[in-house]
PDB file of N, CA and C in Angstrom:
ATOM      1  N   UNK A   1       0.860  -1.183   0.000  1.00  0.00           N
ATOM      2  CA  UNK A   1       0.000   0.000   0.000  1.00  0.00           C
ATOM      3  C   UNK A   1       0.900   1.239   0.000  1.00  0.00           C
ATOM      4  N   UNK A   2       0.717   2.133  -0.940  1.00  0.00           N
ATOM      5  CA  UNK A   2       1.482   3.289  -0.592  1.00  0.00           C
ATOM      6  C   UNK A   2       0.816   4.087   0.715  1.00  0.00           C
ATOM      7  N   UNK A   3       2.046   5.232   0.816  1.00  0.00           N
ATOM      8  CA  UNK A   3       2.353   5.766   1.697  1.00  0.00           C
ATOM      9  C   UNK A   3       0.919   6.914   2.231  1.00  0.00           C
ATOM     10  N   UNK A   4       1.083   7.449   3.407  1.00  0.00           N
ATOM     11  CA  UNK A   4      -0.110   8.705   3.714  1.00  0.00           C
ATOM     12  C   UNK A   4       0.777   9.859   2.746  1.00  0.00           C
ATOM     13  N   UNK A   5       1.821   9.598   2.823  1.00  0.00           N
ATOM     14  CA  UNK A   5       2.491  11.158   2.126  1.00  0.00           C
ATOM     15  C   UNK A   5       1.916  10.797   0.705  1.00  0.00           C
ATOM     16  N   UNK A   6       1.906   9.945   0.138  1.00  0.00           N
ATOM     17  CA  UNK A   6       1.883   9.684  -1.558  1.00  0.00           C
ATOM     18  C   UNK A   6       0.488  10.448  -1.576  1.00  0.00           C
ATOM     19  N   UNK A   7      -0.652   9.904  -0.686  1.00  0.00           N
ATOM     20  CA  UNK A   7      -2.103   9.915  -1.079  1.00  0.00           C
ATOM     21  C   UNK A   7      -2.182  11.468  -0.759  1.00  0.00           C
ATOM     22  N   UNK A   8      -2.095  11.891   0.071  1.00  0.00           N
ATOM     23  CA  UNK A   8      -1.510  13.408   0.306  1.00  0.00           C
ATOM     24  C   UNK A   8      -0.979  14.644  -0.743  1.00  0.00           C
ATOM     25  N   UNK A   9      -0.131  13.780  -1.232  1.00  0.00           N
ATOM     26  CA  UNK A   9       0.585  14.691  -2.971  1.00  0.00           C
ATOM     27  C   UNK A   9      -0.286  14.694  -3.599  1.00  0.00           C
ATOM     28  N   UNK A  10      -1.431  13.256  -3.662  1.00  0.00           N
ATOM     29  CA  UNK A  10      -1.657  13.388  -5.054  1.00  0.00           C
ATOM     30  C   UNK A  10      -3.771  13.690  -4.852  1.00  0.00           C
ATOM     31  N   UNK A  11      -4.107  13.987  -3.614  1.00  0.00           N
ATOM     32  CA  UNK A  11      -4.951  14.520  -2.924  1.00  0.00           C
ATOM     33  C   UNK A  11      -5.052  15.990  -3.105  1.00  0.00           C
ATOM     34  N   UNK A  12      -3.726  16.917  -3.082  1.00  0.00           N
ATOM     35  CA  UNK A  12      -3.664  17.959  -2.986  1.00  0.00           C
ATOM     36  C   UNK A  12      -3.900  18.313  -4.662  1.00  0.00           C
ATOM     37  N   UNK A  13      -3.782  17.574  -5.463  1.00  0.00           N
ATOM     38  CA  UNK A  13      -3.729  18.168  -7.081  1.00  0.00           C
ATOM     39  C   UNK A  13      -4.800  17.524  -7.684  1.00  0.00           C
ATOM     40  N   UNK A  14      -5.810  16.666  -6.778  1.00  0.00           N
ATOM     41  CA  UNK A  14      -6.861  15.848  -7.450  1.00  0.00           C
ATOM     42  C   UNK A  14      -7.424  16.725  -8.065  1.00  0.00           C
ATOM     43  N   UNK A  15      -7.945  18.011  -7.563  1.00  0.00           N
ATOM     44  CA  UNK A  15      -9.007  18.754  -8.255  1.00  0.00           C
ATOM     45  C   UNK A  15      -8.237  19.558  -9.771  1.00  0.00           C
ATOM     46  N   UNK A  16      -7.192  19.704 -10.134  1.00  0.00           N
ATOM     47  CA  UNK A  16      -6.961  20.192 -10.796  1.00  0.00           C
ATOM     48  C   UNK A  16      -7.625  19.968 -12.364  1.00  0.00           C
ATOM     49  N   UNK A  17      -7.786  18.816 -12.175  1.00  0.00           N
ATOM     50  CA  UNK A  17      -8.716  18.700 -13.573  1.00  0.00           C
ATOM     51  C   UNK A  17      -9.167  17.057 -13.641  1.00  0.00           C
ATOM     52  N   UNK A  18     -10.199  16.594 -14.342  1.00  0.00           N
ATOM     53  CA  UNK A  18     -10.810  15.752 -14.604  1.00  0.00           C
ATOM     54  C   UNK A  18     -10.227  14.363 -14.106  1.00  0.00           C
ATOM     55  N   UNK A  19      -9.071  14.484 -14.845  1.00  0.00           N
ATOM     56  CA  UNK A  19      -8.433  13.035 -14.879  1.00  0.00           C
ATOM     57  C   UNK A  19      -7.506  12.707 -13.858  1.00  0.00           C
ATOM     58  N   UNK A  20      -7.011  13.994 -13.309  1.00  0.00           N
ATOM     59  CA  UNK A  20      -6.389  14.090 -11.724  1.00  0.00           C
ATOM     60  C   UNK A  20      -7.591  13.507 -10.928  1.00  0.00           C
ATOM     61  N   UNK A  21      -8.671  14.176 -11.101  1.00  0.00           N
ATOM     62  CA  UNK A  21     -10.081  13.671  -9.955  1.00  0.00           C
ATOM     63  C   UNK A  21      -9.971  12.094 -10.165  1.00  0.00           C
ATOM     64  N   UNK A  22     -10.306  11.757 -11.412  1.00  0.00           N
ATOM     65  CA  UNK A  22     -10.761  10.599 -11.353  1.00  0.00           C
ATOM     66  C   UNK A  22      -9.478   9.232 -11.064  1.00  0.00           C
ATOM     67  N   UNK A  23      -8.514   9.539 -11.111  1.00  0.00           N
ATOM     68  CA  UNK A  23      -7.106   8.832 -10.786  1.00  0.00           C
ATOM     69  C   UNK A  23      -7.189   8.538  -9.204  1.00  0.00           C
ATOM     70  N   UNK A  24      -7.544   9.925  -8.435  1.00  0.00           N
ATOM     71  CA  UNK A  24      -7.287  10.086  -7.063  1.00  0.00           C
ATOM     72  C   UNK A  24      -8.493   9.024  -6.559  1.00  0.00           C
ATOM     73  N   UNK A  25      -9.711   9.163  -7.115  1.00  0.00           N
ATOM     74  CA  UNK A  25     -10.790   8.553  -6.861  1.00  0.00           C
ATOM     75  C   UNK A  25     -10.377   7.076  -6.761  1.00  0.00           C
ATOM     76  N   UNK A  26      -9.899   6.478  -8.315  1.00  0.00           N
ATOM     77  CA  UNK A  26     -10.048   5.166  -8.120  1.00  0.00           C
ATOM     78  C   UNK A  26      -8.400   4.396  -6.866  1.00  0.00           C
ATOM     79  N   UNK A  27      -7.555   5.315  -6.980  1.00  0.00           N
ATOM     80  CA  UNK A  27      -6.104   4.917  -6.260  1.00  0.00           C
ATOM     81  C   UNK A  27      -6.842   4.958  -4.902  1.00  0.00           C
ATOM     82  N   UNK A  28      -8.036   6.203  -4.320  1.00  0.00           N
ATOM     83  CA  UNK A  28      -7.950   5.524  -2.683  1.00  0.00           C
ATOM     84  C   UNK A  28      -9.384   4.875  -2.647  1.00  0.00           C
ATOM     85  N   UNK A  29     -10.225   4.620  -3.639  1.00  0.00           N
ATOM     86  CA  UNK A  29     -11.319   3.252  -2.997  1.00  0.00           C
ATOM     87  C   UNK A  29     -11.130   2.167  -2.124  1.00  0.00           C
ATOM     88  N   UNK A  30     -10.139   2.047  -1.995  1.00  0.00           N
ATOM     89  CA  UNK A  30      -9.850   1.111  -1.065  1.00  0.00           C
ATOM     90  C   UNK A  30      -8.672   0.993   0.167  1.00  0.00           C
ATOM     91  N   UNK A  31      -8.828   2.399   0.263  1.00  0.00           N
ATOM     92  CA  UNK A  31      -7.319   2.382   1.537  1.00  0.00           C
ATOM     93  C   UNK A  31      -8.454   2.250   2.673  1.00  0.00           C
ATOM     94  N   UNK A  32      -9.677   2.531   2.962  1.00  0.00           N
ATOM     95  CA  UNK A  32     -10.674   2.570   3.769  1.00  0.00           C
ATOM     96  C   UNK A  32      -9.651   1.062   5.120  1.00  0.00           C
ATOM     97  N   UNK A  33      -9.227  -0.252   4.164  1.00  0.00           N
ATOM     98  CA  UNK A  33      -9.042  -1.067   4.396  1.00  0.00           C
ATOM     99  C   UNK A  33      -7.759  -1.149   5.310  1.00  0.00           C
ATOM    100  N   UNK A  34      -6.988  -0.043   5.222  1.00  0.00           N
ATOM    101  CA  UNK A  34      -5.959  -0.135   5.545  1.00  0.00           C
ATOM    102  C   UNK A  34      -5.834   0.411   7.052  1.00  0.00           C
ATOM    103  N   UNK A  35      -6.168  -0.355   7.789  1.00  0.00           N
ATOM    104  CA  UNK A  35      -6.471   0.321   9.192  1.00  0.00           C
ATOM    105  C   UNK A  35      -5.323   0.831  10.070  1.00  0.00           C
ATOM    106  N   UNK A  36      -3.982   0.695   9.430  1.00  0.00           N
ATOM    107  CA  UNK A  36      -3.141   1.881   9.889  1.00  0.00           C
ATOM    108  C   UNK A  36      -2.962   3.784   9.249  1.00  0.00           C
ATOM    109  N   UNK A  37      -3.803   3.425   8.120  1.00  0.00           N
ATOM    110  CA  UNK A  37      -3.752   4.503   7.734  1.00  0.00           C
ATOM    111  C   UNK A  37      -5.194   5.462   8.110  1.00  0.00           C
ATOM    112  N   UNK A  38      -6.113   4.337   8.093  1.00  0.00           N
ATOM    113  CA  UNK A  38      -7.609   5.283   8.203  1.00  0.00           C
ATOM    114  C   UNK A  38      -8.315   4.476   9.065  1.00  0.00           C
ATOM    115  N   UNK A  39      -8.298   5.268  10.210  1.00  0.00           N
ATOM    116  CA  UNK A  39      -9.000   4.569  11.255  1.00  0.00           C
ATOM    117  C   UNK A  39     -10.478   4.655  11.515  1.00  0.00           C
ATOM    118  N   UNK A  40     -11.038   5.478  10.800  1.00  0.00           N
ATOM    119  CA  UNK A  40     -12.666   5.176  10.883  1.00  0.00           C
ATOM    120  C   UNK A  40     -13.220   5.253   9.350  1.00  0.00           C
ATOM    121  N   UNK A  41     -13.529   3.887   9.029  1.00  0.00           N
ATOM    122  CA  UNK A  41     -13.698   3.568   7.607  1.00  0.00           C
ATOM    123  C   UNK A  41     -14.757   3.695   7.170  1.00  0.00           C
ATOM    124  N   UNK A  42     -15.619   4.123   7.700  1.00  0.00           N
ATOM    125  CA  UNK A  42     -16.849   4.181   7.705  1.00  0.00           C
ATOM    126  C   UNK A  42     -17.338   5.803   7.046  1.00  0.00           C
ATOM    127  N   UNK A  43     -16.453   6.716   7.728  1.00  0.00           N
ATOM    128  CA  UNK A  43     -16.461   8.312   7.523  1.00  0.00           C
ATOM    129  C   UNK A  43     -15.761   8.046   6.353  1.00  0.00           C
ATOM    130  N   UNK A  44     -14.502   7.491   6.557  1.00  0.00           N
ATOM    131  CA  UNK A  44     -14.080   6.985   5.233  1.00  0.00           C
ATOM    132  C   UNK A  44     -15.117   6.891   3.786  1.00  0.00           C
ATOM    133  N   UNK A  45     -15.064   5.681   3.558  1.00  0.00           N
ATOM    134  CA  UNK A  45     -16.126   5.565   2.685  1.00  0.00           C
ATOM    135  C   UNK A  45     -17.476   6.562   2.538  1.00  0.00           C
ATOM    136  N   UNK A  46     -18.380   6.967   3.672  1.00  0.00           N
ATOM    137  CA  UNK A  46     -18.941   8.300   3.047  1.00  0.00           C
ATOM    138  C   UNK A  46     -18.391   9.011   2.393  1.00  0.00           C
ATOM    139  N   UNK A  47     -17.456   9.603   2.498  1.00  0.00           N
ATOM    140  CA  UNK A  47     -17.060  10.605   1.834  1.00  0.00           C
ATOM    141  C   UNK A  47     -15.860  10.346   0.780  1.00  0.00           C
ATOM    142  N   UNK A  48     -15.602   9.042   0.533  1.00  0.00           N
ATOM    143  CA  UNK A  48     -15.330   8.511  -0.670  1.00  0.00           C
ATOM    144  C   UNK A  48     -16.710   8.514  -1.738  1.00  0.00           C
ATOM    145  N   UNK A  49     -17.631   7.911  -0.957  1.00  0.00           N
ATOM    146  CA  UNK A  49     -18.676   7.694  -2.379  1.00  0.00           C
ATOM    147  C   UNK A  49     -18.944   9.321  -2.771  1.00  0.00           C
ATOM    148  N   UNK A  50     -19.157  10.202  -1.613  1.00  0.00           N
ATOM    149  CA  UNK A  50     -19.608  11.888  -2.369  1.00  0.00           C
ATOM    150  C   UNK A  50     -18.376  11.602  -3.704  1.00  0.00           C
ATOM    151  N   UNK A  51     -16.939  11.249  -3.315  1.00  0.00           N
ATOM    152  CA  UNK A  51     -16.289  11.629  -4.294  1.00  0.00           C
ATOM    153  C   UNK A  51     -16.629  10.673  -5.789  1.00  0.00           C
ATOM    154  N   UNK A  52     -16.687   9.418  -5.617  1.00  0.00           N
ATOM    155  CA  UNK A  52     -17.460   8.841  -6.575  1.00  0.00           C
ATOM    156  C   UNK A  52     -18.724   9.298  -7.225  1.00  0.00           C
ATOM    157  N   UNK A  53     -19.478  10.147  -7.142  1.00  0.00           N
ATOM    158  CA  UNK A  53     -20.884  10.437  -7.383  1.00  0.00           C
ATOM    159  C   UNK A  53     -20.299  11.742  -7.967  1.00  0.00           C
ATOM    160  N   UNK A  54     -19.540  12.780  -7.644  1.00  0.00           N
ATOM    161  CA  UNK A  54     -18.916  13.721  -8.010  1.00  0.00           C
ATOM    162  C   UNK A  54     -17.923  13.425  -9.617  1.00  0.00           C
ATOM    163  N   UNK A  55     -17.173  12.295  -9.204  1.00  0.00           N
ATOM    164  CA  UNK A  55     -16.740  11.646 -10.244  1.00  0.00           C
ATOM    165  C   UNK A  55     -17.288  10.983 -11.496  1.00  0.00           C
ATOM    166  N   UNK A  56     -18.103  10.262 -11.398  1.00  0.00           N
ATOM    167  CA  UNK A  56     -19.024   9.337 -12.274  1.00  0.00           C
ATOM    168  C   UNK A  56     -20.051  11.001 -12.629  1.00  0.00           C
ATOM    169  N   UNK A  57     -20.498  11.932 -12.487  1.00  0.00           N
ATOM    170  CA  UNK A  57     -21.246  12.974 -13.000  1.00  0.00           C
ATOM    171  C   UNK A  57     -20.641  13.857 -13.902  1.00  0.00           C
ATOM    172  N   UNK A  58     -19.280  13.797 -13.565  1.00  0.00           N
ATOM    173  CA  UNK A  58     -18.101  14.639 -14.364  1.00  0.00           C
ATOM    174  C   UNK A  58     -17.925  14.044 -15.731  1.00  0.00           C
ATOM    175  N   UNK A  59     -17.500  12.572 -15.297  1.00  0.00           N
ATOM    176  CA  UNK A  59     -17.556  11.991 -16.353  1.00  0.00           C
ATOM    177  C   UNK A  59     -18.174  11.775 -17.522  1.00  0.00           C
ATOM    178  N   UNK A  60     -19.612  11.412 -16.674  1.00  0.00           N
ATOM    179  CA  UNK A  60     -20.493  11.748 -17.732  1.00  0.00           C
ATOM    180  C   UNK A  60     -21.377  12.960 -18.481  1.00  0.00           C
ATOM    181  N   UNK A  61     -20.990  14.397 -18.237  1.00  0.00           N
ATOM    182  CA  UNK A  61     -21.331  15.312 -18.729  1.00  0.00           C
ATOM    183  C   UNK A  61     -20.222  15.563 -19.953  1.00  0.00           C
ATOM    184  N   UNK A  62     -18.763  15.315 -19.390  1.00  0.00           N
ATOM    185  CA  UNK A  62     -17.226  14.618 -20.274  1.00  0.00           C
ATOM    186  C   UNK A  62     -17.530  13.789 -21.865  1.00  0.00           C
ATOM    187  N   UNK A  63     -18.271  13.049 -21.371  1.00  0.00           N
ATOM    188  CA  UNK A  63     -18.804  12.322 -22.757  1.00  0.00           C
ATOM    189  C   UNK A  63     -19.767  13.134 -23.336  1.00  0.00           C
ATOM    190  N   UNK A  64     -20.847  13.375 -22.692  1.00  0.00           N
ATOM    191  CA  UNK A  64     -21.885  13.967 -23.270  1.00  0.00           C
ATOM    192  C   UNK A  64     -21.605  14.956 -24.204  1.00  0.00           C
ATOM    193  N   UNK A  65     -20.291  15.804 -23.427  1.00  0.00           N
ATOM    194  CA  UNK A  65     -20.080  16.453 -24.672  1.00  0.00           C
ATOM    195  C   UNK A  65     -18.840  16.318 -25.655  1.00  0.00           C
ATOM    196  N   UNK A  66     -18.834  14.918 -25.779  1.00  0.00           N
ATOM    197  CA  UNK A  66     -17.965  14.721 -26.972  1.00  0.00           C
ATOM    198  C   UNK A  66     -16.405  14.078 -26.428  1.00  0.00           C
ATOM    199  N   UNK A  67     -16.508  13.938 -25.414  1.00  0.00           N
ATOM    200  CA  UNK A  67     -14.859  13.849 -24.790  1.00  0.00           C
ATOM    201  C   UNK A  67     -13.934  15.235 -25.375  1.00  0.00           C
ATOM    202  N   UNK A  68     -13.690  15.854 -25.350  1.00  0.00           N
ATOM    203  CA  UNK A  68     -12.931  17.132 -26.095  1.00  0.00           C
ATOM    204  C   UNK A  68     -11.738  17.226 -24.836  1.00  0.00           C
ATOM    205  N   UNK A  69     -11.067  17.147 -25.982  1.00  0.00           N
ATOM    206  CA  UNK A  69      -9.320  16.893 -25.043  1.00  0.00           C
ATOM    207  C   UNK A  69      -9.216  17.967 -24.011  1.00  0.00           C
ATOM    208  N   UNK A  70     -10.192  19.493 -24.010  1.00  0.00           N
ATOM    209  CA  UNK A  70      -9.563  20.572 -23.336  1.00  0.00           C
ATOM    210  C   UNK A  70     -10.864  20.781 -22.807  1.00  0.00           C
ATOM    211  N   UNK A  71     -11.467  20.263 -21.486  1.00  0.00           N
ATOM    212  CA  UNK A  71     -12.655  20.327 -20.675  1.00  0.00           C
ATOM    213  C   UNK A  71     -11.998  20.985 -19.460  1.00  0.00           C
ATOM    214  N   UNK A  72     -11.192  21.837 -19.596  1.00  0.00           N
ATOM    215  CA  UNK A  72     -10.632  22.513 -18.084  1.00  0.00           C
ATOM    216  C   UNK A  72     -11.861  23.422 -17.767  1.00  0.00           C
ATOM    217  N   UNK A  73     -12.357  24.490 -18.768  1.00  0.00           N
ATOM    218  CA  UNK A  73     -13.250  25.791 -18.048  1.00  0.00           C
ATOM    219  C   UNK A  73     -14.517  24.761 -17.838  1.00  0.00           C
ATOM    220  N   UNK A  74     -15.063  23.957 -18.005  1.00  0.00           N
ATOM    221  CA  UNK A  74     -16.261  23.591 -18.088  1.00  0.00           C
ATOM    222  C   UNK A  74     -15.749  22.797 -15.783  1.00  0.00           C
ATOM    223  N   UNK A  75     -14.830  21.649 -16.198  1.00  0.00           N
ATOM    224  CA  UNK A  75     -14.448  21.289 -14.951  1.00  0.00           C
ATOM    225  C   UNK A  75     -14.014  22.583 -13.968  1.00  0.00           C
ATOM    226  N   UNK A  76     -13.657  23.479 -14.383  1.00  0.00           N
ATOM    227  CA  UNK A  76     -13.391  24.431 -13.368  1.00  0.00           C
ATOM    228  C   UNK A  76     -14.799  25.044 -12.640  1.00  0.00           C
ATOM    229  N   UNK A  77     -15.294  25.792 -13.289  1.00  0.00           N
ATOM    230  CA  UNK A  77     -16.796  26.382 -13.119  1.00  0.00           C
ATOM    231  C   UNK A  77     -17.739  25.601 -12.684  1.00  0.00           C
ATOM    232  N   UNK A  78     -17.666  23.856 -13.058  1.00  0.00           N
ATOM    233  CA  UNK A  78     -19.058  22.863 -12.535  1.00  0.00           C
ATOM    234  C   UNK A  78     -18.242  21.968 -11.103  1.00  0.00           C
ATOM    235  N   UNK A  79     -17.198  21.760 -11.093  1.00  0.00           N
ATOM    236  CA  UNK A  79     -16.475  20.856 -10.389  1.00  0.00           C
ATOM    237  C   UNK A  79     -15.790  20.835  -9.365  1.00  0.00           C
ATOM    238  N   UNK A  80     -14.531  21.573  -9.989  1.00  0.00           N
ATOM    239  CA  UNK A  80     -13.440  21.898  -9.297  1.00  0.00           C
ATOM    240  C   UNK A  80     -13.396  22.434  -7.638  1.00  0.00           C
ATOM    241  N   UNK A  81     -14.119  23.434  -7.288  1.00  0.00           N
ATOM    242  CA  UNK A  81     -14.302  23.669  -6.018  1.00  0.00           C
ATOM    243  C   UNK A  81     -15.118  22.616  -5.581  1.00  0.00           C
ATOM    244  N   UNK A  82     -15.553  21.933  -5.271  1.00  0.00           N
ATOM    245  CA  UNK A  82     -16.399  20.783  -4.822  1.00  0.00           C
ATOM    246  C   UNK A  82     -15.258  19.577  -4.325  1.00  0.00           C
ATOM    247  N   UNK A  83     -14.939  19.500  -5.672  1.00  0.00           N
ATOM    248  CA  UNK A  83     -13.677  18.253  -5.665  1.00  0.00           C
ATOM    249  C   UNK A  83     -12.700  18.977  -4.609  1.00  0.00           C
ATOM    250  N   UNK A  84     -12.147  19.544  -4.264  1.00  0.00           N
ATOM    251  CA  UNK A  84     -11.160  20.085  -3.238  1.00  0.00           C
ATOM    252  C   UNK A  84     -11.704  19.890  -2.687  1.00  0.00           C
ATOM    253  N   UNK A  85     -12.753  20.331  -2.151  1.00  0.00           N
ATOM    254  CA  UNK A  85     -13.437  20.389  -0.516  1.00  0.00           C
ATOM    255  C   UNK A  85     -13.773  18.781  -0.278  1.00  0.00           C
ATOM    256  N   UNK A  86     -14.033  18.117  -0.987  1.00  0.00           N
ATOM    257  CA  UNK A  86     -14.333  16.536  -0.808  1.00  0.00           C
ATOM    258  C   UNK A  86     -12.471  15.666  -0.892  1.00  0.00           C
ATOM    259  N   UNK A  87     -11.378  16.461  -1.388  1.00  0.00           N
ATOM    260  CA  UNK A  87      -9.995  16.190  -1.646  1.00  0.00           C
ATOM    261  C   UNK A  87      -9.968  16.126   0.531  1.00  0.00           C
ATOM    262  N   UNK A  88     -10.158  17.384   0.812  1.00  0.00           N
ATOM    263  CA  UNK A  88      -9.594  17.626   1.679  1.00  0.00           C
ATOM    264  C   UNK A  88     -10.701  16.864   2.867  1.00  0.00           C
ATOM    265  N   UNK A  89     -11.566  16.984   2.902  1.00  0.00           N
ATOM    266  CA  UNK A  89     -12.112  16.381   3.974  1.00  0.00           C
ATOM    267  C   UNK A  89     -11.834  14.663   3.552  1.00  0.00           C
ATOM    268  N   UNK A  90     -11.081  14.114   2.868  1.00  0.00           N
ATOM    269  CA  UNK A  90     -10.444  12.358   2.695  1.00  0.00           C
ATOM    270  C   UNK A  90      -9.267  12.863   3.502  1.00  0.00           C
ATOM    271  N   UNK A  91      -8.745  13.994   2.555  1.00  0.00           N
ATOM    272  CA  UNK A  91      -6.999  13.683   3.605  1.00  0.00           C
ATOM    273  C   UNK A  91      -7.004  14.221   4.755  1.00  0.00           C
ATOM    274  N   UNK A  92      -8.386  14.550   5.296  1.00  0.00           N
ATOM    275  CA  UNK A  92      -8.502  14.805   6.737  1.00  0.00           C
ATOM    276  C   UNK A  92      -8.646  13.378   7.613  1.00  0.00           C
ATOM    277  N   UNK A  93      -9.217  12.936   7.642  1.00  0.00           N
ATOM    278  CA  UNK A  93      -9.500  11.204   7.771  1.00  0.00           C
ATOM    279  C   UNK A  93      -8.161  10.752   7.625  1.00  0.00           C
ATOM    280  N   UNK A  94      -7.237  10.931   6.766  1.00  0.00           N
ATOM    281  CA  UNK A  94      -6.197  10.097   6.706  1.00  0.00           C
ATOM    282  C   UNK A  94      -5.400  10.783   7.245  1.00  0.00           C
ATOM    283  N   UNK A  95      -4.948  12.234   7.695  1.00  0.00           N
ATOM    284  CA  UNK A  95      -4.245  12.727   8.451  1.00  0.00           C
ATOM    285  C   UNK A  95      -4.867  12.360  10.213  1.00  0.00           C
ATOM    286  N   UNK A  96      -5.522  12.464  10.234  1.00  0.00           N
ATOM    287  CA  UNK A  96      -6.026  12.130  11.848  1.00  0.00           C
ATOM    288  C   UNK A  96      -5.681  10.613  11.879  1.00  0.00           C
ATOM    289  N   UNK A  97      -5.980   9.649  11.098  1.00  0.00           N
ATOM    290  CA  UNK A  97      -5.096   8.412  11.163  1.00  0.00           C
ATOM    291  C   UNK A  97      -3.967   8.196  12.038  1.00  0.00           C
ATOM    292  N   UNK A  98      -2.688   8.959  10.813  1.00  0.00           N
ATOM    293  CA  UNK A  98      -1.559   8.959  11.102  1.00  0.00           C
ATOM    294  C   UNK A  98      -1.151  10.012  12.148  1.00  0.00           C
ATOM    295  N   UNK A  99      -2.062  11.028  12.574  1.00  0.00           N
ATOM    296  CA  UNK A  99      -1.626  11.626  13.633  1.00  0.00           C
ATOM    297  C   UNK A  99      -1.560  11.015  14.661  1.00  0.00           C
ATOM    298  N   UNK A 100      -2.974   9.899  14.712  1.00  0.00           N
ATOM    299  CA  UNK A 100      -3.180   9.292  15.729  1.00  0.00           C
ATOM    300  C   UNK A 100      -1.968   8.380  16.571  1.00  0.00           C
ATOM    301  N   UNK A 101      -1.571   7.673  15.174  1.00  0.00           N
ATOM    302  CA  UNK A 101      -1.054   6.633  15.444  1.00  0.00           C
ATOM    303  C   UNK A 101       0.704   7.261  16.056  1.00  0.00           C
ATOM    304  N   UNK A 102       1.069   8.369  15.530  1.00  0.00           N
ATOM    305  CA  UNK A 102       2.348   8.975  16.194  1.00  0.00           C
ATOM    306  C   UNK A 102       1.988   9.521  17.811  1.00  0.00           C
ATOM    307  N   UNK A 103       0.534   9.515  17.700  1.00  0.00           N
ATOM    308  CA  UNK A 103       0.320  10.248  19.227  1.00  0.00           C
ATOM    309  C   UNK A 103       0.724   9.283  20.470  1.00  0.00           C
ATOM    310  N   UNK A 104       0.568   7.748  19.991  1.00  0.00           N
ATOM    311  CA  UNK A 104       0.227   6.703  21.034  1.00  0.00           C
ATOM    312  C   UNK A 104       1.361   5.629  21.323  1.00  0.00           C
TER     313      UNK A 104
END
């Protein structure tokens, strides 16, 4: 399993555009599992699926209109702030993890 720092790097740049979102999405579906890293899997996963539902809607407005290689203003204006705020409340969960676990 990679690292809290990896998911962290690549947490912080999820929102930048489409395919950053959807990378970040599918790489932590399943750290929920990793009970040194995320200790309540449950908050976990809520707020994984917002990001899935966020994801899978992107996507498909993405197709709808054609796949077009340069969907940045459309993801910026419908997406982008959303996706951060759902970026950061995951690597909140996974920072309280690992805080935890240095606390004890």
């Amino acid at each position: 399993m990679a690292s809290a720092k990896y998911f962290r790097m690549i947490g912080e740049r999820a929102s930048e555009d489409l395919f950053a979102w959807s990378a970040f999405v599918v790489q932590t579906e399943f750290l929920w599992q990793d009970t040194a890293s995320v200790q309540d899997a449950v908050a976990w996963q809520r707020v994984w699926f917002e990001l899935e539902i966020l994801n899978g809607l992107a996507l498909a407005q993405w197709e709808d209109e054609g796949k077009p290689d340069n969907w940045s203003c459309r993801w910026n204006t419908d997406y982008r702030q959303e996706a951060a705020v759902l970026a950061n409340e995951l690597l909140e969960l996974l920072c309280d993890a690992v805080c935890s676990k240095h606390a004890e």
